[in-house]
PDB file of N, CA and C in Angstrom:
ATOM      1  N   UNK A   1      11.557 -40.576 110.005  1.00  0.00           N
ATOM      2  CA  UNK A   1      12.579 -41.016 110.940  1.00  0.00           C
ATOM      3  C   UNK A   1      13.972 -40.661 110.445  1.00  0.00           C
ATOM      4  N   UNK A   2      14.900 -40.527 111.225  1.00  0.00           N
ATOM      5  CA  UNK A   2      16.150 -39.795 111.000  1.00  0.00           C
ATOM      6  C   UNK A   2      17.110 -41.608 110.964  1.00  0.00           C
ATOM      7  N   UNK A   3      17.967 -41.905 111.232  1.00  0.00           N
ATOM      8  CA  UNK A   3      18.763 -42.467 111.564  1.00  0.00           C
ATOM      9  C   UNK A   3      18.908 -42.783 113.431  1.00  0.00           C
ATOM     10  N   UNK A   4      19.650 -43.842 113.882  1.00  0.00           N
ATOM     11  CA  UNK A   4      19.637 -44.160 115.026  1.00  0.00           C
ATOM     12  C   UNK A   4      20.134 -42.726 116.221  1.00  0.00           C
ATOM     13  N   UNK A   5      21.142 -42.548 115.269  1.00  0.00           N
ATOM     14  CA  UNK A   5      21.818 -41.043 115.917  1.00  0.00           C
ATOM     15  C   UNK A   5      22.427 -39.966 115.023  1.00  0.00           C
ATOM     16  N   UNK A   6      22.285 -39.114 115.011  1.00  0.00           N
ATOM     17  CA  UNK A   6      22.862 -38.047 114.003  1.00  0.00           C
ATOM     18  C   UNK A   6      24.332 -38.181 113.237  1.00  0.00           C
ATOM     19  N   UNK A   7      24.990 -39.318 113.972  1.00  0.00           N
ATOM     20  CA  UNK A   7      25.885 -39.090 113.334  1.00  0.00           C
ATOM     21  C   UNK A   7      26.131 -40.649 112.465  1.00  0.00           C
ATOM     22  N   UNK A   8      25.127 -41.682 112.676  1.00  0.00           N
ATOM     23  CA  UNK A   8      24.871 -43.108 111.999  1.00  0.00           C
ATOM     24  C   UNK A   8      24.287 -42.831 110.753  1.00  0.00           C
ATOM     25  N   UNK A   9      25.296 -43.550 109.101  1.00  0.00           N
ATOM     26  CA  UNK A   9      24.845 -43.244 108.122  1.00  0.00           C
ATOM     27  C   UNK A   9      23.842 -43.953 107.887  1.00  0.00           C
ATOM     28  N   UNK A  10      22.987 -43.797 106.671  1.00  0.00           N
ATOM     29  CA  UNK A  10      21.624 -44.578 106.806  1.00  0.00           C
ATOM     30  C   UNK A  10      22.123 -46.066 106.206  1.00  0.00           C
ATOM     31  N   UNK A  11      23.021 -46.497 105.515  1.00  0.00           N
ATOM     32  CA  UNK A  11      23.377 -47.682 105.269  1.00  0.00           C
ATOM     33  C   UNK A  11      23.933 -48.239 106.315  1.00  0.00           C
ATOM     34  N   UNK A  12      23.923 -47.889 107.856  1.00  0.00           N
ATOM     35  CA  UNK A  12      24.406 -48.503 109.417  1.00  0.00           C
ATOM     36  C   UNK A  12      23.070 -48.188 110.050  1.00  0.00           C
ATOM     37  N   UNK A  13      22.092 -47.924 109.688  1.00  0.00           N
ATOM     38  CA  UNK A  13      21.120 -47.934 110.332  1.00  0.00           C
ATOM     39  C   UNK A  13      20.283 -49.012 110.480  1.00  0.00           C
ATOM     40  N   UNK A  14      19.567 -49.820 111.663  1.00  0.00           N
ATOM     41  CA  UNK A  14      18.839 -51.076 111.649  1.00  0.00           C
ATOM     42  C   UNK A  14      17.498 -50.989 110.491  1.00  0.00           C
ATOM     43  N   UNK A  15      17.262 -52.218 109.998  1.00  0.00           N
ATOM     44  CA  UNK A  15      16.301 -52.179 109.479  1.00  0.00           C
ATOM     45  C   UNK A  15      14.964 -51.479 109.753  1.00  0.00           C
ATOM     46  N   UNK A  16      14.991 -51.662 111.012  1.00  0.00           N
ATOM     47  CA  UNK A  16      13.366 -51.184 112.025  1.00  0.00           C
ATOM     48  C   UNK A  16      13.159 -49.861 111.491  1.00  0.00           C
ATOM     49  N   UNK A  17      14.584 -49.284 111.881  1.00  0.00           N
ATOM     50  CA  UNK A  17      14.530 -47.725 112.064  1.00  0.00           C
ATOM     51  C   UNK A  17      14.516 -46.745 110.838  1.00  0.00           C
ATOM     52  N   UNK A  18      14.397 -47.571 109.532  1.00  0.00           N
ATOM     53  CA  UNK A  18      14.689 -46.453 108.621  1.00  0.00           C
ATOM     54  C   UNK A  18      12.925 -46.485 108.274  1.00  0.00           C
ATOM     55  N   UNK A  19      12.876 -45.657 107.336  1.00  0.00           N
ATOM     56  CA  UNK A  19      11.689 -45.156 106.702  1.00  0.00           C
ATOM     57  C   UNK A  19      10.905 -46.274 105.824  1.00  0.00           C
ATOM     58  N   UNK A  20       9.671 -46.259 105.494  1.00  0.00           N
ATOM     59  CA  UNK A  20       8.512 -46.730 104.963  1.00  0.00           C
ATOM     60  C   UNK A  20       8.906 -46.019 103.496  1.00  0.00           C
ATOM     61  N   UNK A  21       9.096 -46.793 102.765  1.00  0.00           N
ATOM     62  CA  UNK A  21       9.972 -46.630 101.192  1.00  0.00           C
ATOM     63  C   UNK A  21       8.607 -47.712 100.011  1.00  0.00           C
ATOM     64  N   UNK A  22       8.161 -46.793  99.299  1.00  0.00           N
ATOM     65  CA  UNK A  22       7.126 -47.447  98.344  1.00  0.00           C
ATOM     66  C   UNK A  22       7.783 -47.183  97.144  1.00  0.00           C
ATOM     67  N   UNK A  23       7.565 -48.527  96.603  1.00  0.00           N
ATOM     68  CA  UNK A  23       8.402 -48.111  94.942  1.00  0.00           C
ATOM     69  C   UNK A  23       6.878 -48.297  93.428  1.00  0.00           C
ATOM     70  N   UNK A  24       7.238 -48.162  92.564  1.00  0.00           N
ATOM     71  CA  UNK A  24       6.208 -48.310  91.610  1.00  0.00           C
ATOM     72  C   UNK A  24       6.332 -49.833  91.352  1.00  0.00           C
ATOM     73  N   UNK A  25       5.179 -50.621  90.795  1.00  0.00           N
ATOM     74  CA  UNK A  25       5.671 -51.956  90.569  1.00  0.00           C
ATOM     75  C   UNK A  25       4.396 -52.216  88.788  1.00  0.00           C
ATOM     76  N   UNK A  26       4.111 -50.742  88.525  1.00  0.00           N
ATOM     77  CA  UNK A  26       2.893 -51.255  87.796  1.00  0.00           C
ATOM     78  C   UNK A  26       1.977 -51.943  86.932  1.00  0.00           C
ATOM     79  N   UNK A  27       1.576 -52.120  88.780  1.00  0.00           N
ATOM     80  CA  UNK A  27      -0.044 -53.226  89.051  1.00  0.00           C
ATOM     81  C   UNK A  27      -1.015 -52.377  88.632  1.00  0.00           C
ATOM     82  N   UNK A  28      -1.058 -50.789  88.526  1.00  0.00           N
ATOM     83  CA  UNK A  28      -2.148 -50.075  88.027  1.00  0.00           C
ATOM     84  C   UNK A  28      -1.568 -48.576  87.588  1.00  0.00           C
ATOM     85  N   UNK A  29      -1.850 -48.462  86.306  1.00  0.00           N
ATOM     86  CA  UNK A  29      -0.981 -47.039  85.893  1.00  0.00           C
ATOM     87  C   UNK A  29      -2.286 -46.324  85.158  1.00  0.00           C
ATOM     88  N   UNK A  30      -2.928 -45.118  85.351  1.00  0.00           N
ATOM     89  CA  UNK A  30      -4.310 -44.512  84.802  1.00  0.00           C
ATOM     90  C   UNK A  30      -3.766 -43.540  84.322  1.00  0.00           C
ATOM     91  N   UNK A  31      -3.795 -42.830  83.181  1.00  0.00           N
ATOM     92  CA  UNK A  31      -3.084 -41.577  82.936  1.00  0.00           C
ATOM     93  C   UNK A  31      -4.434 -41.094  81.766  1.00  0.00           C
ATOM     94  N   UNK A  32      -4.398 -39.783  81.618  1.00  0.00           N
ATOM     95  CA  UNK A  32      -5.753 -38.649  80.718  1.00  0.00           C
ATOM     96  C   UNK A  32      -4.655 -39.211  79.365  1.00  0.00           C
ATOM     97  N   UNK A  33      -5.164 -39.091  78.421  1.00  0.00           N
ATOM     98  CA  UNK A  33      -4.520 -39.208  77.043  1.00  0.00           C
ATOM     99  C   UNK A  33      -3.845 -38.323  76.771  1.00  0.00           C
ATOM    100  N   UNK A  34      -4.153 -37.044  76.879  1.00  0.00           N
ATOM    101  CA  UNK A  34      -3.655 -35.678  77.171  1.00  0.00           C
ATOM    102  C   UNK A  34      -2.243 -35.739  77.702  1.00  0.00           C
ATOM    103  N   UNK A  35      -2.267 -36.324  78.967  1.00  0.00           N
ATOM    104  CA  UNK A  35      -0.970 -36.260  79.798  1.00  0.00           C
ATOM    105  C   UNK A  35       0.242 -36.755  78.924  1.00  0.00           C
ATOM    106  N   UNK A  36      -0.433 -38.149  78.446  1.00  0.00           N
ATOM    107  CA  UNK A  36       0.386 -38.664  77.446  1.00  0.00           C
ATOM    108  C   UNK A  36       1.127 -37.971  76.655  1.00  0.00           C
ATOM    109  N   UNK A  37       0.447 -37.360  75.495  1.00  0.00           N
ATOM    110  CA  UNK A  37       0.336 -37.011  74.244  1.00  0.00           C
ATOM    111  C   UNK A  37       1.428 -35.420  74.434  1.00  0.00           C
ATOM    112  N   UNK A  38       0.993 -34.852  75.483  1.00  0.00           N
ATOM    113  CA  UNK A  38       1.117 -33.282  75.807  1.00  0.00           C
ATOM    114  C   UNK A  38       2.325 -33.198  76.718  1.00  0.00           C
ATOM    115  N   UNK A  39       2.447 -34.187  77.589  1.00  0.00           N
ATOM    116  CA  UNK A  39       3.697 -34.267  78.627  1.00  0.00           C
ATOM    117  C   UNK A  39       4.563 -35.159  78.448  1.00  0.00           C
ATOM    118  N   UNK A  40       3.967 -36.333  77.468  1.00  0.00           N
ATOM    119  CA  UNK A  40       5.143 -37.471  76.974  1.00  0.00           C
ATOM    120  C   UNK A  40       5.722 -38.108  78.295  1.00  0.00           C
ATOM    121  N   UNK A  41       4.569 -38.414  79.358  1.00  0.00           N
ATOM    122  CA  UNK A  41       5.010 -39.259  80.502  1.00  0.00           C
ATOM    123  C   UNK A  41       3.417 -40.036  80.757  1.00  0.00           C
ATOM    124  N   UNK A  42       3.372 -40.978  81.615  1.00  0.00           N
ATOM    125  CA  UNK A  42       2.080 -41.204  81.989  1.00  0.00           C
ATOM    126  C   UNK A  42       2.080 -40.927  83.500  1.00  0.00           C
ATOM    127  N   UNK A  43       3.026 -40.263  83.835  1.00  0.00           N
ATOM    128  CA  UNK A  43       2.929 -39.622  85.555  1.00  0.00           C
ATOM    129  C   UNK A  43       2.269 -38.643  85.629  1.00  0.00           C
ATOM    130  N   UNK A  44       2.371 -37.622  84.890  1.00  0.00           N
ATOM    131  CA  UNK A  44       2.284 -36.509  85.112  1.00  0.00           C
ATOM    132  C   UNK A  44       2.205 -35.288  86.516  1.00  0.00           C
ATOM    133  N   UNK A  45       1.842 -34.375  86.474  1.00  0.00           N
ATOM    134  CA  UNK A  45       2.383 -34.033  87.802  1.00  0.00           C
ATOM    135  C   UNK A  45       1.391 -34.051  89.052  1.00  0.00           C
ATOM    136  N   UNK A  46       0.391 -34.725  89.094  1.00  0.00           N
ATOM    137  CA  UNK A  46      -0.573 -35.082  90.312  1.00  0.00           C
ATOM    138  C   UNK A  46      -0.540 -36.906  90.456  1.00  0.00           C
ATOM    139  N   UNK A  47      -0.140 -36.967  91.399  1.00  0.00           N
ATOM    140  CA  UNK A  47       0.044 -38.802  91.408  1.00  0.00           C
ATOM    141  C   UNK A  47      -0.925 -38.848  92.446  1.00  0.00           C
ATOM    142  N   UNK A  48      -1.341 -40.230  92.374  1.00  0.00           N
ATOM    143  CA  UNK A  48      -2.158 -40.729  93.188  1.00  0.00           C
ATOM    144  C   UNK A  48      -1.896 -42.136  93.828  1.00  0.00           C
ATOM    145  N   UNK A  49      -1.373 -42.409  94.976  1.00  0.00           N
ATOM    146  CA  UNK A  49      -0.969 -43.977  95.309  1.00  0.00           C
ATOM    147  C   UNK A  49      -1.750 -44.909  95.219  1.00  0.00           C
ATOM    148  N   UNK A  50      -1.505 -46.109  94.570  1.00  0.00           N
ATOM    149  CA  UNK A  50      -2.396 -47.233  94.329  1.00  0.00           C
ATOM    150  C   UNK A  50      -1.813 -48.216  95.469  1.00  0.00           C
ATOM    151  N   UNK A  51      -1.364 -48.440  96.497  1.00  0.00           N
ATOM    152  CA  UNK A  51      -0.924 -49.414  97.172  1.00  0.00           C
ATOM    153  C   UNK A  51      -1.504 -51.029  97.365  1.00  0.00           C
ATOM    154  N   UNK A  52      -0.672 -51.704  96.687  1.00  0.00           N
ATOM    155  CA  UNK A  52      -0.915 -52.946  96.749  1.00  0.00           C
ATOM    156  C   UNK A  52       0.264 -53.955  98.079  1.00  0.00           C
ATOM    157  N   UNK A  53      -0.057 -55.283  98.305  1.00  0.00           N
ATOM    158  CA  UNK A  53       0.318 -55.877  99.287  1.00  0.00           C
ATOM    159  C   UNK A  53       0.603 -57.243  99.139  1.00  0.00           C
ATOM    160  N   UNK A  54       1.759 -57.820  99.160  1.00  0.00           N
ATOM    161  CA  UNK A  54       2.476 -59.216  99.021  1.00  0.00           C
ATOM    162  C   UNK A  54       2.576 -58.957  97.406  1.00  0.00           C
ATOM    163  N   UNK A  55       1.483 -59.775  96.824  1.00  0.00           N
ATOM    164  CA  UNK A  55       2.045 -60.350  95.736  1.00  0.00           C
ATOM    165  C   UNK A  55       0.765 -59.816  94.529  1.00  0.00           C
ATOM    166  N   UNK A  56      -0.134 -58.756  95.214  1.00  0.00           N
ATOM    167  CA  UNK A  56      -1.036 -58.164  94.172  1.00  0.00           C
ATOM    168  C   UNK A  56      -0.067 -57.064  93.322  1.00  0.00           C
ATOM    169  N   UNK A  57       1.240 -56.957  93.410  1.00  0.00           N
ATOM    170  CA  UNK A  57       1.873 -56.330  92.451  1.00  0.00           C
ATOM    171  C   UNK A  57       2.497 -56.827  91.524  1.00  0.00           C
ATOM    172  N   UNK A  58       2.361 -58.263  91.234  1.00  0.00           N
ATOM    173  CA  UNK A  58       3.241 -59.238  90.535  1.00  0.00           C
ATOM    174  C   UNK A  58       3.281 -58.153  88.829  1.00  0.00           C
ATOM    175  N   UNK A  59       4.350 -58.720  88.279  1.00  0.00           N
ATOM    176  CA  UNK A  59       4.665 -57.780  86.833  1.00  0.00           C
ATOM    177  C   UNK A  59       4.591 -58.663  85.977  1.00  0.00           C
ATOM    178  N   UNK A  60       3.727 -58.813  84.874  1.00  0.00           N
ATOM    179  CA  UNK A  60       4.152 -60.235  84.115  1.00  0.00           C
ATOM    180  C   UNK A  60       4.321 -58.900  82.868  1.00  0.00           C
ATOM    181  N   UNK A  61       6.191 -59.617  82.509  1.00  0.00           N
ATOM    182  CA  UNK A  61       6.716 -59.084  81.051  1.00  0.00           C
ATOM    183  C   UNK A  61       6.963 -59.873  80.224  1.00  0.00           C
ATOM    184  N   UNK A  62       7.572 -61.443  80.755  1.00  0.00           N
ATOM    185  CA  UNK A  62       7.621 -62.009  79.450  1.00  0.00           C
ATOM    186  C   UNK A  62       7.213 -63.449  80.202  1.00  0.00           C
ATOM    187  N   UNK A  63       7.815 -64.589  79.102  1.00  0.00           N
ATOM    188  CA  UNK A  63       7.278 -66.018  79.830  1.00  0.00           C
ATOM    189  C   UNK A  63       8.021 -66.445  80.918  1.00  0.00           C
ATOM    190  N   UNK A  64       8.933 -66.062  81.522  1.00  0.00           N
ATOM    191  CA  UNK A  64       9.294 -66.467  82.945  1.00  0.00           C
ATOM    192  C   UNK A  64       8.675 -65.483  84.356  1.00  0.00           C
ATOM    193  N   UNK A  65       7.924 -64.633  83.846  1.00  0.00           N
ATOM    194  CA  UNK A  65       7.302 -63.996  84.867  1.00  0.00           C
ATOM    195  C   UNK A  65       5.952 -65.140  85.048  1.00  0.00           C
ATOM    196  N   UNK A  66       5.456 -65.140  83.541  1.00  0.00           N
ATOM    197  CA  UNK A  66       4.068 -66.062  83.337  1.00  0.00           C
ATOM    198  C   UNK A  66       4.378 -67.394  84.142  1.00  0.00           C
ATOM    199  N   UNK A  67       5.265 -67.935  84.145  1.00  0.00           N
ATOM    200  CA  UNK A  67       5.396 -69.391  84.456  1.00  0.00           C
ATOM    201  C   UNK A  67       5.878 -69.180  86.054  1.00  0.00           C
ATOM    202  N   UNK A  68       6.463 -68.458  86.337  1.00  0.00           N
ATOM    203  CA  UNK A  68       6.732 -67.824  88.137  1.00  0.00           C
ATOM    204  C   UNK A  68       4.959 -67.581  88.299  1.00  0.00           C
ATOM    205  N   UNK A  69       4.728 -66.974  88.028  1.00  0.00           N
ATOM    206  CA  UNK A  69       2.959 -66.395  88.650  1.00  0.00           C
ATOM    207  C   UNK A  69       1.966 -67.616  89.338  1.00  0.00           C
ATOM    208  N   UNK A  70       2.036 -68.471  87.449  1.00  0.00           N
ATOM    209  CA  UNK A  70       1.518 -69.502  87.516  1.00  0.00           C
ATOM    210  C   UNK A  70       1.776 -70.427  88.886  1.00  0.00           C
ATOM    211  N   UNK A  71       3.314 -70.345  89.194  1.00  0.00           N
ATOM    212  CA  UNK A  71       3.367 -71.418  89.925  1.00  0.00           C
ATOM    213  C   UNK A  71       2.944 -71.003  91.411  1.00  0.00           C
ATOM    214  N   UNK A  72       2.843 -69.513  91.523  1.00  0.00           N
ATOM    215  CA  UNK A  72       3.018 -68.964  92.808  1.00  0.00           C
ATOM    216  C   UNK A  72       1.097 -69.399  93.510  1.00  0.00           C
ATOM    217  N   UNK A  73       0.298 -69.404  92.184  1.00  0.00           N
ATOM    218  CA  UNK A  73      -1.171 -69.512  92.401  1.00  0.00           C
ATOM    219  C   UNK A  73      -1.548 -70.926  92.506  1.00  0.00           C
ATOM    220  N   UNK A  74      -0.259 -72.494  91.770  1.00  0.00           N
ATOM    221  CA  UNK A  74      -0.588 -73.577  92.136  1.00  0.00           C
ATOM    222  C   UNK A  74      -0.223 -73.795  93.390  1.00  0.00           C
ATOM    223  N   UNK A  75       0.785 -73.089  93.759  1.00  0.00           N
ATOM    224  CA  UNK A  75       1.355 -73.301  95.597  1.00  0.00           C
ATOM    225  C   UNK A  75       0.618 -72.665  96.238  1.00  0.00           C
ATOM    226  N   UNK A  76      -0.530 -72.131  95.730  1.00  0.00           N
ATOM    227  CA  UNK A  76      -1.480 -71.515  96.756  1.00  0.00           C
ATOM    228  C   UNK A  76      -0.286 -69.941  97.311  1.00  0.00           C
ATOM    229  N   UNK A  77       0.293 -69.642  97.248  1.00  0.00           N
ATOM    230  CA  UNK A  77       1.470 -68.307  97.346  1.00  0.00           C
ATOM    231  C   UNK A  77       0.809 -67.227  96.728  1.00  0.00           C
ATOM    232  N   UNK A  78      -0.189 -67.056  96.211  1.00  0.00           N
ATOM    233  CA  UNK A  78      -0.689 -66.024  95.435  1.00  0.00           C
ATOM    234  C   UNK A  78      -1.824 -66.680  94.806  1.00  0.00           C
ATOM    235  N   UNK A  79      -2.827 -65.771  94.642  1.00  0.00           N
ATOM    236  CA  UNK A  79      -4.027 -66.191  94.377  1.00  0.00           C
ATOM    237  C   UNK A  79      -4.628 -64.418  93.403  1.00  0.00           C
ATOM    238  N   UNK A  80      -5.686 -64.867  92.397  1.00  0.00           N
ATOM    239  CA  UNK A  80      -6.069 -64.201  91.290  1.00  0.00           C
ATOM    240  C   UNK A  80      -7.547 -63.269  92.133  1.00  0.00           C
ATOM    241  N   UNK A  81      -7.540 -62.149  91.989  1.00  0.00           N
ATOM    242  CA  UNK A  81      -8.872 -61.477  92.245  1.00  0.00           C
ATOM    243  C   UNK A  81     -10.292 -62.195  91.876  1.00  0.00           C
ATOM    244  N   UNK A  82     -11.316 -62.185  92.835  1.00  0.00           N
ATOM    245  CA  UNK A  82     -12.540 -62.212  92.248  1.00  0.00           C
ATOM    246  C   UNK A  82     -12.804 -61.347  91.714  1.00  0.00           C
ATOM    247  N   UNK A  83     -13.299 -61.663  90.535  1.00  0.00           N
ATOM    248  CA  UNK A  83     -14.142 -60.942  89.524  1.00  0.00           C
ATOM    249  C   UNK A  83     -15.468 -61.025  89.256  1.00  0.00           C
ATOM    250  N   UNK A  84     -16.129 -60.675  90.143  1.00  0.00           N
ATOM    251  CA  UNK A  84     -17.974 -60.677  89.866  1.00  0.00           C
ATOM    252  C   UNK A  84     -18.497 -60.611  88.453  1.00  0.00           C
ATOM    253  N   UNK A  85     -17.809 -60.161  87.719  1.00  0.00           N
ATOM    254  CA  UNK A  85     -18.690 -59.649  86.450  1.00  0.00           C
ATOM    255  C   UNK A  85     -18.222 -60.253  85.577  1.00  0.00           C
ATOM    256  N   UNK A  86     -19.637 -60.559  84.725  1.00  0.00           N
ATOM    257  CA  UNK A  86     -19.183 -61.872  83.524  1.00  0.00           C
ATOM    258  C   UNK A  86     -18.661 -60.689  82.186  1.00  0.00           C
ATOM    259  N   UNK A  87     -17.536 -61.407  81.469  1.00  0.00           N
ATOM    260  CA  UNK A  87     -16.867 -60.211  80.304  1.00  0.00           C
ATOM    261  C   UNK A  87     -18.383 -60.246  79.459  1.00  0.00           C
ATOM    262  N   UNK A  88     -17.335 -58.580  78.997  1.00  0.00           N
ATOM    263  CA  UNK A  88     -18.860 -58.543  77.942  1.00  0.00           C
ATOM    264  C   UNK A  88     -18.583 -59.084  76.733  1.00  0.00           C
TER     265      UNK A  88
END
């Protein structure tokens, strides 16, 4: 999508109308060791989208992410994956 009219900058453009914008949040990052080691990124140059939704992207970095999470799963606001499989 362009803007409302060719000549409306995109910071005057309605919310509706601008573009579908995905950012990284990583909830899941897979990279070859190789890529690592050899390209010194874990992107490298074939990406693959993992798209997640509401709050399956949550980031826990330190203890105020932990204690936000926590609370988001006692308010029922977020809730933890089933996991079928017992650890080994």
């Amino acid at each position: 999508p362009q803007p409302s009219t060719p000549h409306t900058p995109w910071h005057s453009t309605p919310y509706q109308a601008l573009p579908e914008v995905y950012v990284q949040n990583a909830s899941l990052e897979i990279a070859w060791s190789r890529v690592v080691l050899e390209e010194y990124t874990i992107a490298g140059k074939v990406i693959m989208p993992f798209i997640t939704h509401d709050h399956e992207g949550l980031d826990i970095n330190d203890l105020k992410d932990w204690w936000y999470v926590n609370y988001l799963i006692e308010q029922g606001d977020a809730h933890l994956p089933l996991v079928c499989q017992k650890p080994i």
